[in-house]
Each structure stands twice: as structure tokens, then as C-alpha cells.
C-alpha atoms as a PDB file:
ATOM      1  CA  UNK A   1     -91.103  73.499 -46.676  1.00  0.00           C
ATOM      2  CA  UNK A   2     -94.190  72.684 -47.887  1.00  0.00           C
ATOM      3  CA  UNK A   3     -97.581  74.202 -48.323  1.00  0.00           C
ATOM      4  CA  UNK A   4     -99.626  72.017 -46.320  1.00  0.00           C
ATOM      5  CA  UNK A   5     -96.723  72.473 -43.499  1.00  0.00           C
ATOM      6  CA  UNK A   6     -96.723  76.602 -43.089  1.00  0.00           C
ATOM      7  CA  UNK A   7    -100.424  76.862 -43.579  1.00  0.00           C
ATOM      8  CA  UNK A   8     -99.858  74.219 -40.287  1.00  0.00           C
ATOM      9  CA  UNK A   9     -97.273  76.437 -38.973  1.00  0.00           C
ATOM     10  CA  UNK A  10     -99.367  79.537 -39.213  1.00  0.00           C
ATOM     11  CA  UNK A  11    -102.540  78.377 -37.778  1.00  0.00           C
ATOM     12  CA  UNK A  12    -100.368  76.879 -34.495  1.00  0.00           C
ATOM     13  CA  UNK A  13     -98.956  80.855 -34.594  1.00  0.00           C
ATOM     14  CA  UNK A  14    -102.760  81.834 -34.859  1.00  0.00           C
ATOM     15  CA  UNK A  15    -104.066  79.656 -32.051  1.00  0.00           C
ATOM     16  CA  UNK A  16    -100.881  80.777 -29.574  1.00  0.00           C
ATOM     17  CA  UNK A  17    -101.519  84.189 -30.291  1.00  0.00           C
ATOM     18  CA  UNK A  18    -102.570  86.441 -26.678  1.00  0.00           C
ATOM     19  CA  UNK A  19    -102.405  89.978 -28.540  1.00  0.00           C
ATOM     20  CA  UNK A  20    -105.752  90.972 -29.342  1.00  0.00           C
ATOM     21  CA  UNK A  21    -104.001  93.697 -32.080  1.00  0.00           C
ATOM     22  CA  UNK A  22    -102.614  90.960 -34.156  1.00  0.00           C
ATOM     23  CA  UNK A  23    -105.921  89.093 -34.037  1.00  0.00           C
ATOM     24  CA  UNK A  24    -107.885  91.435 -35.239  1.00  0.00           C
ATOM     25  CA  UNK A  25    -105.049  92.448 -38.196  1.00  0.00           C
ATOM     26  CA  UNK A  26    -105.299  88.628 -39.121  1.00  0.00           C
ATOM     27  CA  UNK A  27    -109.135  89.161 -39.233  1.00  0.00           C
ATOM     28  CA  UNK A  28    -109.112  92.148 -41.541  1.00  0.00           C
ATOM     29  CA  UNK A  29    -106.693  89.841 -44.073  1.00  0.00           C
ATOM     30  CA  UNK A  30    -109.407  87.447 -43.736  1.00  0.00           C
ATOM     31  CA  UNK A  31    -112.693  89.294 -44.277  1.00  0.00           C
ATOM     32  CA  UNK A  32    -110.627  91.503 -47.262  1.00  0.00           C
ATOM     33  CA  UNK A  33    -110.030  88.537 -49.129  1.00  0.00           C
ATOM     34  CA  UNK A  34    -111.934  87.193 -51.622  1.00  0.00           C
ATOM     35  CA  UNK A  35    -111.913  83.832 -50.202  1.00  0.00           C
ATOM     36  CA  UNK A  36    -112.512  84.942 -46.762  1.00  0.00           C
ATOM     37  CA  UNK A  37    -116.683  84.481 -48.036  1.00  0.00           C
ATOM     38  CA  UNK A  38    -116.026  80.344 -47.553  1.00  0.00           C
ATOM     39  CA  UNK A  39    -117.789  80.989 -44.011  1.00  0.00           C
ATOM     40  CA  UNK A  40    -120.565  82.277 -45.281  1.00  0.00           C
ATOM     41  CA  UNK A  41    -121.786  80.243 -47.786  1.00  0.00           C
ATOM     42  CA  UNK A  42    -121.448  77.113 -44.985  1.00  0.00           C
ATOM     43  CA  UNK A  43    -124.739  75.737 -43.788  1.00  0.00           C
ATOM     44  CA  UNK A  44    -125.968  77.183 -40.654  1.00  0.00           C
ATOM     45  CA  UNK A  45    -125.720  74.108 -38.670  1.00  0.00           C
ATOM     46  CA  UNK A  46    -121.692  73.740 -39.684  1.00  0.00           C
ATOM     47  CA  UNK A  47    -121.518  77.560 -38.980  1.00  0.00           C
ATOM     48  CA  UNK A  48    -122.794  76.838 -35.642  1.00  0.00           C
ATOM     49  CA  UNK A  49    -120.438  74.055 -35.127  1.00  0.00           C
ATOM     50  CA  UNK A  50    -117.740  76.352 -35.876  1.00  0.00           C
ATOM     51  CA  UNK A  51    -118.560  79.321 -33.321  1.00  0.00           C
ATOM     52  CA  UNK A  52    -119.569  76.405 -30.922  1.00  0.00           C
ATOM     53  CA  UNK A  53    -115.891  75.468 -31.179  1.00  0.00           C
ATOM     54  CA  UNK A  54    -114.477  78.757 -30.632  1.00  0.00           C
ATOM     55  CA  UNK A  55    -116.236  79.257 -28.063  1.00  0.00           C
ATOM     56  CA  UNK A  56    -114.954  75.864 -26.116  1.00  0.00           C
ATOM     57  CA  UNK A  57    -111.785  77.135 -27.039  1.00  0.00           C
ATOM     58  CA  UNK A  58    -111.928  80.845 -25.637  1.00  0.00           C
ATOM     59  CA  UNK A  59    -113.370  78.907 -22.245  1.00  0.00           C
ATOM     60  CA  UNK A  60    -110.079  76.861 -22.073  1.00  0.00           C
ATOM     61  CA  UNK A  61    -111.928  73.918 -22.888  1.00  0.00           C
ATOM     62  CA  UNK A  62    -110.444  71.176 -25.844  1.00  0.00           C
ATOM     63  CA  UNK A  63    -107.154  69.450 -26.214  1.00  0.00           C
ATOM     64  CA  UNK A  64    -104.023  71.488 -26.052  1.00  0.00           C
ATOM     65  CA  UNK A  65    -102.224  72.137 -29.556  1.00  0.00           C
ATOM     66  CA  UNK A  66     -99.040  70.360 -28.540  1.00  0.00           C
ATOM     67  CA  UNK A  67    -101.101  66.876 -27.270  1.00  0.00           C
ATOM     68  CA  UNK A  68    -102.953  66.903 -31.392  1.00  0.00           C
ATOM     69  CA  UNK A  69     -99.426  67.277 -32.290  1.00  0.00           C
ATOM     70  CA  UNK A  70     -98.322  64.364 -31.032  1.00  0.00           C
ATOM     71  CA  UNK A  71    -101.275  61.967 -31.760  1.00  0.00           C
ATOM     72  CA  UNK A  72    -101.544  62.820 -35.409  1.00  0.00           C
ATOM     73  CA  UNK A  73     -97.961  63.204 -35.920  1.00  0.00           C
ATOM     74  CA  UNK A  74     -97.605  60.177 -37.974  1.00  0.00           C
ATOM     75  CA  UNK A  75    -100.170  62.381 -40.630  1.00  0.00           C
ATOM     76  CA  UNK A  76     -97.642  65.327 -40.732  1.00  0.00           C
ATOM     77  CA  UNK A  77     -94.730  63.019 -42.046  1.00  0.00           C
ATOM     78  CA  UNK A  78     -96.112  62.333 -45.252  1.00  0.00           C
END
């Protein structure tokens, strides 16, 4: 399996995830880790754009996981 396909596999795990307990243990990873300061050093706008996002996505708004799945599909064979 490759790279590119369980860093795939573990953001569709992230995205599915309803307990709040797991969540925020996937946060602390994040935030501990020296890389976790990518965020930071974005631009303000792209930050924006980002929580902007989240927040369509905590409202139930955006395309479902499974339907990006199947339109970019042809992507993930490669």
C-alpha cells in the first residue's frame, strides 16, 4: 500500500469519525508535532478558507466523501 493511499485512508477515517474523544486525541498528535506549525505559518486569507471549510462541513454542507470518491477515482489509480 502506498503512502499517498493510507494518508487517503486515514483522512476518510478522520472525516467519518462521530467520537469527539478520538478527535481531540488526533488533535493533540497534531499540535505535538513539529510539523503540526504548517497552519500557522499559512496566510490569513488561506487560514480563513480553511476554518470557512470546516465550518460548511460541521453544518452538513459540501459533497459527501463517497460522491469525491467516485469522481476523482480515475486520480487514485495511478
Amino acid at each position: 500500500m502506498s503512502f499517498d493511499t493510507i494518508k487517503l485512508g486515514l483522512a476518510k477515517k478522520i472525516i467519518d469519525i462521530k467520537n469527539k474523544g478520538i478527535i481531540n486525541q488526533i488533535k493533540t498528535i497534531f499540535d505535538t508535532h513539529p510539523e503540526a506549525k504548517w497552519f500557522e505559518s499559512l496566510p490569513d486569507d488561506v487560514r480563513a478558507s480553511f476554518e470557512q471549510g470546516i465550518k460548511e462541513a460541521d453544518r452538513g454542507e459540501g459533497t459527501p466523501h463517497e460522491i469525491v470518491m467516485i469522481k476523482f477515482k480515475k486520480w487514485l489509480k495511478k
